[in-house]
N, C-alpha and C. Protein backbone atom coordinates (compact mmCIF):
# COMPACT_ATOMS: atom_id res chain seq x y z
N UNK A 1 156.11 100.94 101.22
CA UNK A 1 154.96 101.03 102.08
C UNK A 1 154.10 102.20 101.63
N UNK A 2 152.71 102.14 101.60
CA UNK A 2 151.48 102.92 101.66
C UNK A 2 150.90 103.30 102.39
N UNK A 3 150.69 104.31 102.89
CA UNK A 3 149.52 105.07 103.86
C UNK A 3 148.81 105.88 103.85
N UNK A 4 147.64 105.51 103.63
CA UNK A 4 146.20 107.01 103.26
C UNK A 4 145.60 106.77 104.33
N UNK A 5 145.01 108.13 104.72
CA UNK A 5 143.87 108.35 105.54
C UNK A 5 143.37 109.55 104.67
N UNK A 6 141.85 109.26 104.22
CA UNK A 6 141.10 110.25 104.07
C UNK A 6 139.69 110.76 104.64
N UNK A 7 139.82 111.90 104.87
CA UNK A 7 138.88 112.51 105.64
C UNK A 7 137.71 113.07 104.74
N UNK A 8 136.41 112.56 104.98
CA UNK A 8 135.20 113.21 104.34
C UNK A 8 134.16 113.59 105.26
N UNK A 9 133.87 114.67 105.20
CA UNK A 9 133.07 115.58 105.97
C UNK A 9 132.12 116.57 104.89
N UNK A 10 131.23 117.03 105.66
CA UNK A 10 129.86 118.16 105.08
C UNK A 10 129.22 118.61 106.40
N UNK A 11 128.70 119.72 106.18
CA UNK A 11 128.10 120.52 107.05
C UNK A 11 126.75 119.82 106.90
N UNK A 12 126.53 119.03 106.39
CA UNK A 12 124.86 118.46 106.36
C UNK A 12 125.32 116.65 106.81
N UNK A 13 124.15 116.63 108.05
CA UNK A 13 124.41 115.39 108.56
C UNK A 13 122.98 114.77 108.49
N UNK A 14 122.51 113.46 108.57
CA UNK A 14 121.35 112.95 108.83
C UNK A 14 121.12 112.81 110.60
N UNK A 15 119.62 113.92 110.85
CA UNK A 15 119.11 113.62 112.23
C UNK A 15 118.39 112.18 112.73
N UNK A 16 118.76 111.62 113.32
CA UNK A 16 118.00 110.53 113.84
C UNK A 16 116.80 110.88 114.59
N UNK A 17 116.93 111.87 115.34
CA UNK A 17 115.40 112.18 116.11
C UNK A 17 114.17 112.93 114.74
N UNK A 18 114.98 113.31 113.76
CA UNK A 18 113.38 113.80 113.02
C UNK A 18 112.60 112.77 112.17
N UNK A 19 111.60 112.29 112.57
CA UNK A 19 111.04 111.19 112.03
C UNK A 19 109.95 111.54 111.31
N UNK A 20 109.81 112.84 110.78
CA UNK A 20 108.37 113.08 109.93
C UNK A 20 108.03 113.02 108.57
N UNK A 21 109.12 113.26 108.19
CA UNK A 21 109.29 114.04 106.73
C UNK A 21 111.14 113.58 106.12
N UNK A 22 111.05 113.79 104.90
CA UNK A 22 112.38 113.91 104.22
C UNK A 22 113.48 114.90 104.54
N UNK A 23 114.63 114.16 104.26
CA UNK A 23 115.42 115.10 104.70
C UNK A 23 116.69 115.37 103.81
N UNK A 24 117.71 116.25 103.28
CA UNK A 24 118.41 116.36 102.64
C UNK A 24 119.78 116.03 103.14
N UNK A 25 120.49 115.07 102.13
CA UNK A 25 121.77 114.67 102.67
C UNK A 25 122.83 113.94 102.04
N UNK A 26 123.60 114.16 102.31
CA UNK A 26 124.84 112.84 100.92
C UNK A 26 125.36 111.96 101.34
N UNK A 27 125.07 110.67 100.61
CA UNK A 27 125.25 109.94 101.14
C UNK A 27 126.80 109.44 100.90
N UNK A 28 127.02 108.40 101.86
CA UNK A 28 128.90 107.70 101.63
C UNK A 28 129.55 108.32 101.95
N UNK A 29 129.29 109.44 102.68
CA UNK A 29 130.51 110.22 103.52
C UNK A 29 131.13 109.48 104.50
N UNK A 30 132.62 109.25 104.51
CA UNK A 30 132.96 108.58 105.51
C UNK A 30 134.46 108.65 105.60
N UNK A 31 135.59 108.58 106.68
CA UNK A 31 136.39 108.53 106.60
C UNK A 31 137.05 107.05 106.28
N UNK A 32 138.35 107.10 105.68
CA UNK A 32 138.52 105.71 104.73
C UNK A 32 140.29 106.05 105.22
N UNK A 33 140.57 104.42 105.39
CA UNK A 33 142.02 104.48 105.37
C UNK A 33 142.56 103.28 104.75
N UNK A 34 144.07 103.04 104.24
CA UNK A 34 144.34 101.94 103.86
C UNK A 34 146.00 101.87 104.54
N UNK A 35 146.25 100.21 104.63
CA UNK A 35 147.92 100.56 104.92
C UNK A 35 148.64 99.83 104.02
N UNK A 36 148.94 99.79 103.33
CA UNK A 36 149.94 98.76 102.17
C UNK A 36 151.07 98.53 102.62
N UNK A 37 151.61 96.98 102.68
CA UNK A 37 153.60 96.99 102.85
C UNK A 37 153.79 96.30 101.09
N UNK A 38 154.60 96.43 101.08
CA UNK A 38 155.13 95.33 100.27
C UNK A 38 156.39 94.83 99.50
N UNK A 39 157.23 94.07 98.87
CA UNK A 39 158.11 93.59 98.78
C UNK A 39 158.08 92.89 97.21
N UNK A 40 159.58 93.77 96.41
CA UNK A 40 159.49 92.96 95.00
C UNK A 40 160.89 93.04 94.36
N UNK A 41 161.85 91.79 94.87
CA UNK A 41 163.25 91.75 94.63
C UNK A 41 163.40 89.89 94.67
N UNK A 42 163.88 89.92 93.34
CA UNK A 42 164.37 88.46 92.49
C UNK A 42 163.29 87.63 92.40
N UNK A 43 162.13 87.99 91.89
CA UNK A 43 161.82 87.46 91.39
C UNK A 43 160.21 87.13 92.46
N UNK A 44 160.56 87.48 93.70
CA UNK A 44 159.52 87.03 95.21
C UNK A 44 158.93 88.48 94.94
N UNK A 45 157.49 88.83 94.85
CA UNK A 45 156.63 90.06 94.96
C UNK A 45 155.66 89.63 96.17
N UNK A 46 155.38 90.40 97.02
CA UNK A 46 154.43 90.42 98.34
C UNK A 46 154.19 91.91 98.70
N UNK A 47 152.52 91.02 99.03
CA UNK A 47 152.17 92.41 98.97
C UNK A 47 150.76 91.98 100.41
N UNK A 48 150.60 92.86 101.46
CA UNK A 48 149.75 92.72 102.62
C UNK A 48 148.75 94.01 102.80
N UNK A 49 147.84 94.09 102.97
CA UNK A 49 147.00 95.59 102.92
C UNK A 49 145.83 95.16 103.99
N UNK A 50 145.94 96.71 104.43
CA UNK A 50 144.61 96.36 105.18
C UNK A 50 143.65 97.69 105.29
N UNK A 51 142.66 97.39 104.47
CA UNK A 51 141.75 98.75 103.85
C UNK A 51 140.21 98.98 105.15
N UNK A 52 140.25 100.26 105.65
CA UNK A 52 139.61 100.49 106.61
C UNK A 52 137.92 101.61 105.96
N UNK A 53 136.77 101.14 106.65
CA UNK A 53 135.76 102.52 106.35
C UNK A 53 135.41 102.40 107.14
N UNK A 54 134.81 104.04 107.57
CA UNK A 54 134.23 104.20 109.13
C UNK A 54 133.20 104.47 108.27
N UNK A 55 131.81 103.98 110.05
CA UNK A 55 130.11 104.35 109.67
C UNK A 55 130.21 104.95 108.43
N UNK A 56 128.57 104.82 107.68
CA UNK A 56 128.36 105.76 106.64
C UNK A 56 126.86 105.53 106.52
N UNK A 57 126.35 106.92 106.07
CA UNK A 57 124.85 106.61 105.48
C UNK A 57 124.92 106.06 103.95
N UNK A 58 124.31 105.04 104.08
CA UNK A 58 124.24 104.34 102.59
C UNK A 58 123.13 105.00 101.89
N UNK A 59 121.91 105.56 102.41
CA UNK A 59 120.67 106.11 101.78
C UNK A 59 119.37 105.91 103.16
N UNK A 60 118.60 106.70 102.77
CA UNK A 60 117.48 106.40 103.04
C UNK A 60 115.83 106.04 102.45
N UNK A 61 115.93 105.37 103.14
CA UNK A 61 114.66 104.07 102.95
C UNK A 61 115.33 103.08 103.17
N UNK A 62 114.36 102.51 103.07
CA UNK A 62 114.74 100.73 103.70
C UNK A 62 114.44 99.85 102.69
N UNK A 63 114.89 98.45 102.79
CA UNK A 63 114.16 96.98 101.76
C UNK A 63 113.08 96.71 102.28
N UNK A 64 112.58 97.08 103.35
CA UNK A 64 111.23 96.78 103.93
C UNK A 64 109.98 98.11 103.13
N UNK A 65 110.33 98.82 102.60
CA UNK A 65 109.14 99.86 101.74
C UNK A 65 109.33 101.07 102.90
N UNK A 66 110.16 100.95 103.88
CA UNK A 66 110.19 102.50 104.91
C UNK A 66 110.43 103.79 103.96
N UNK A 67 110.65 104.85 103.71
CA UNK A 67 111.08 105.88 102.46
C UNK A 67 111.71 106.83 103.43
N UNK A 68 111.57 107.24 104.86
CA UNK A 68 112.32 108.12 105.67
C UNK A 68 113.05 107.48 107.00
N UNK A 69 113.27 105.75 106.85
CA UNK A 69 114.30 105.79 108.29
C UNK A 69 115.74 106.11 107.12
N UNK A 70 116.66 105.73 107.46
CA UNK A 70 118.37 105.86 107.36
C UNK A 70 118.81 104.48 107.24
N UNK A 71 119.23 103.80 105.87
CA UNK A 71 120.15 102.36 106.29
C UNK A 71 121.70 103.44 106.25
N UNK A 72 122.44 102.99 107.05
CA UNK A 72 123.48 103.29 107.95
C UNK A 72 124.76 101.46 107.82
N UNK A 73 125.46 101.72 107.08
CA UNK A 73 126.66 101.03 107.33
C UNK A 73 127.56 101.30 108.22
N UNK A 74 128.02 100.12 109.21
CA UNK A 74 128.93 100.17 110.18
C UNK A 74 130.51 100.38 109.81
N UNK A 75 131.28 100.49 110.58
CA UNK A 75 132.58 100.33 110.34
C UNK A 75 132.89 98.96 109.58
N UNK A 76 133.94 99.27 108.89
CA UNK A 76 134.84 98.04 108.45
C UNK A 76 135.90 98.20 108.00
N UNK A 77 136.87 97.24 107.77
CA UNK A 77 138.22 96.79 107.78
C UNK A 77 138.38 95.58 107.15
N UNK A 78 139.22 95.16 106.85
CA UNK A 78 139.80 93.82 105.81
C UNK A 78 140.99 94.00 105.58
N UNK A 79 142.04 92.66 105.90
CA UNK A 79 143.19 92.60 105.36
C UNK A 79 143.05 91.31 104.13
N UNK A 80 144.16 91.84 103.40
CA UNK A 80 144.57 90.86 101.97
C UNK A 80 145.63 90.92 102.21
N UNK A 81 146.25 89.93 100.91
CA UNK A 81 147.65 89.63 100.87
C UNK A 81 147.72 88.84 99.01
N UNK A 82 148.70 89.41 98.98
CA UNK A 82 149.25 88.40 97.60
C UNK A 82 150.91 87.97 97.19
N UNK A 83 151.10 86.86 97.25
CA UNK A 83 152.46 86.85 97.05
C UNK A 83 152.31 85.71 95.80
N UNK A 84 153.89 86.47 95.04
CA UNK A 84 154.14 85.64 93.83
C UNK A 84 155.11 85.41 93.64
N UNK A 85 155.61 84.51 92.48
CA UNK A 85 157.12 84.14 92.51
C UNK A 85 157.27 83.70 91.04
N UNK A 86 158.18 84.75 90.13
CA UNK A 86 158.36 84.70 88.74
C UNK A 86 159.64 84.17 88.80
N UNK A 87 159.06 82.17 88.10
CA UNK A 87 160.39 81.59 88.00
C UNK A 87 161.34 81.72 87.07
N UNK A 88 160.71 82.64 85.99
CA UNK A 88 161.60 82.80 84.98
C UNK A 88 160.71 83.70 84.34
N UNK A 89 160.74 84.52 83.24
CA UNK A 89 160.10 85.27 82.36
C UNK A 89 158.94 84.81 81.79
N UNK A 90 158.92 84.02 81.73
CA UNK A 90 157.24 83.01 81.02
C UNK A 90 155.95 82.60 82.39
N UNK A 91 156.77 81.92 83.44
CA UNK A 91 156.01 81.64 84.18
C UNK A 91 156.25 82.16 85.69
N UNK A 92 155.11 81.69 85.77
CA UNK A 92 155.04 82.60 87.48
C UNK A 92 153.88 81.96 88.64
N UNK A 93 154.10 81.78 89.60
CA UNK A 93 152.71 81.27 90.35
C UNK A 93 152.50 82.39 91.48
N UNK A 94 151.49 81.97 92.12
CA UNK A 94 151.04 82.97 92.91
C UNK A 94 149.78 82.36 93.77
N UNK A 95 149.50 82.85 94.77
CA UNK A 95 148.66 82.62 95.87
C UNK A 95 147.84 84.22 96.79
N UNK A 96 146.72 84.02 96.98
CA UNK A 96 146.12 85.38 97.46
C UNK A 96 145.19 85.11 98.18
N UNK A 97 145.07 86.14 98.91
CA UNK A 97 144.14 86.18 99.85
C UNK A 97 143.29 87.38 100.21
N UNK A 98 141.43 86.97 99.75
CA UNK A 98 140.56 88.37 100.51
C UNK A 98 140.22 88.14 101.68
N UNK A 99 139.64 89.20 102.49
CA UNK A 99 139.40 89.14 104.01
C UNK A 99 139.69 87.77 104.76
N UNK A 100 140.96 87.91 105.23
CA UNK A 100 141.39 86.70 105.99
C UNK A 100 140.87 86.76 106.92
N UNK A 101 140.60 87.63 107.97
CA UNK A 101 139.90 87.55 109.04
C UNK A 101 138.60 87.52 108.66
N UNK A 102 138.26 87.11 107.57
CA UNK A 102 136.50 86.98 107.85
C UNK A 102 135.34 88.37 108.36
N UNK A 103 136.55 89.92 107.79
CA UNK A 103 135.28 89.68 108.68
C UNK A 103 134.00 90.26 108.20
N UNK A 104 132.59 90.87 109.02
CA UNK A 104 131.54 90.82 108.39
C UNK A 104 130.96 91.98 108.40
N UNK A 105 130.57 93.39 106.98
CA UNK A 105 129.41 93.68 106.70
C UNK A 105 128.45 93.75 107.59
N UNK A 106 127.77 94.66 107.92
CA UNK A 106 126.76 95.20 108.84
C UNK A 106 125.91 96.12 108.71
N UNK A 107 124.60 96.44 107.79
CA UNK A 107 123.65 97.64 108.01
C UNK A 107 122.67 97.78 108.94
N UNK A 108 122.26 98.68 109.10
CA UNK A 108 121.81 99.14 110.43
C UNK A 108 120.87 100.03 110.31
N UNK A 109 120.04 100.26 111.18
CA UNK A 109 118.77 101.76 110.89
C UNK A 109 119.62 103.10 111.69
N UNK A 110 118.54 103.24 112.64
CA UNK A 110 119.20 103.97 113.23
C UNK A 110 119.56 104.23 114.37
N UNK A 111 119.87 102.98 115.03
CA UNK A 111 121.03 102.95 115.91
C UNK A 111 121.35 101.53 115.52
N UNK A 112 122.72 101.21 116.22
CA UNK A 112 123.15 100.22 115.29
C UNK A 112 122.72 98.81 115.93
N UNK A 113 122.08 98.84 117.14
CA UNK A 113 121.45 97.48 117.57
C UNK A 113 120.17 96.78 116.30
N UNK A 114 119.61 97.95 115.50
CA UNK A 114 119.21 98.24 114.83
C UNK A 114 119.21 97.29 113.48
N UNK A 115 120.00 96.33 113.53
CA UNK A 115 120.11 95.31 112.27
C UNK A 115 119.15 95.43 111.21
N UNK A 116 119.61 95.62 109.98
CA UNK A 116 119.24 95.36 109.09
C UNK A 116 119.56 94.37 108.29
N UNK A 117 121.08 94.10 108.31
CA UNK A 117 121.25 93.29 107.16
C UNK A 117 122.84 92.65 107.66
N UNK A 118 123.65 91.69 107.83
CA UNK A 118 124.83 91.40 108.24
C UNK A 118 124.98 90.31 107.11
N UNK A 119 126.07 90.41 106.49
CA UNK A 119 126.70 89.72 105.02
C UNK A 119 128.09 88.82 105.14
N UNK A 120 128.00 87.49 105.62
CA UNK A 120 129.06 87.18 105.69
C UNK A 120 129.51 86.13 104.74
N UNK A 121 130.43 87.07 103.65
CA UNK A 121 131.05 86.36 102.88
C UNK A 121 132.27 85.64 102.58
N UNK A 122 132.78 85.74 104.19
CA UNK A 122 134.36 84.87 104.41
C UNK A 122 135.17 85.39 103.81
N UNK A 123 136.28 84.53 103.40
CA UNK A 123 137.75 84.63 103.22
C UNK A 123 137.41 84.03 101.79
N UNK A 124 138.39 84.86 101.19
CA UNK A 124 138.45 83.87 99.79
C UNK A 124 139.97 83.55 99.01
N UNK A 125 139.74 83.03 98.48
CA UNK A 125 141.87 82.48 98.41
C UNK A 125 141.91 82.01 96.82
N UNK A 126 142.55 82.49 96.11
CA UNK A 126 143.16 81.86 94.80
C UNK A 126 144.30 81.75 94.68
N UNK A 127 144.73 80.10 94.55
CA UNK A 127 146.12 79.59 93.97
C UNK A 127 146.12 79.55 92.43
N UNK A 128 147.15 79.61 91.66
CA UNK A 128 147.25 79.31 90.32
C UNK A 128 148.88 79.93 89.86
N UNK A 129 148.97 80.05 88.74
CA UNK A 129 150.06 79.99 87.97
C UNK A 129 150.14 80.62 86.25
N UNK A 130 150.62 80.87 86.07
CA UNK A 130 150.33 81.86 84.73
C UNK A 130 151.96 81.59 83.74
N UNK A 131 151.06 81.31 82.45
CA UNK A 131 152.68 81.06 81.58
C UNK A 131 152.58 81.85 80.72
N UNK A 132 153.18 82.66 80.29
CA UNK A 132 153.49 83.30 78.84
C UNK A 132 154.11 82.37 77.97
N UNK A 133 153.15 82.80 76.32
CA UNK A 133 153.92 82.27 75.64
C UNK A 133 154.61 82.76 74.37
């Protein structure tokens, strides 16, 4: 098993109430976590994760030509999974899975009713099989 939590912080934050002028700031600060299990005895490998990011300023300006609001990414989370099964030294199959729960991507101005942009790219799954030769 795996477990990170990392913490990112700065003494410089973006104000939402100053709307005049530019402002200095870094962006992608955010706290990030992941949890990994996984399992790899005779031949069965599995593996389940579920990778977490809190809010973040992505930059400022907008796709609309704005140059001083804030696009602002929401929280997110996603679990995967991959399990495989090496039937012998040559070959092996396997099955996987991205964001099973679906779920969805969210930017935002500045507050988060605020929509900018929501991206939903589902679940995605590859079966297959692999031979050495």
């Amino acid at each position: 098993m795996i477990v990170n939590y990392t913490m990112a912080d700065a003494n410089i934050s973006y104000d939402n109430s100053f709307t005049s002028g530019a402002q200095f700031v870094i962006n992608g600060l955010s706290d990030s976590a992941n949890f990994i299990a996984f399992y790899d005895k005779d031949g069965l490998q599995a593996r389940v994760a579920y990778n977490w990011r809190d809010d973040f300023l992505a930059g400022v300006g907008q796709p609309q030509g704005t140059y001083t609001n804030p696009t602002n990414v929401r929280a997110y989370g996603q679990w995967d999974f991959n399990v495989s099964y090496e039937y012998d030294e040559n070959f092996t199959v396997f099955v996987e899975g991205l964001n099973v729960t679906e779920s969805v991507p969210r930017n935002y101005g500045r507050i988060e009713s605020q929509v900018l942009g929501v991206y939903q790219g589902g679940a995605r799954y590859n079966f297959g099989a692999r031979y050495k030769f």
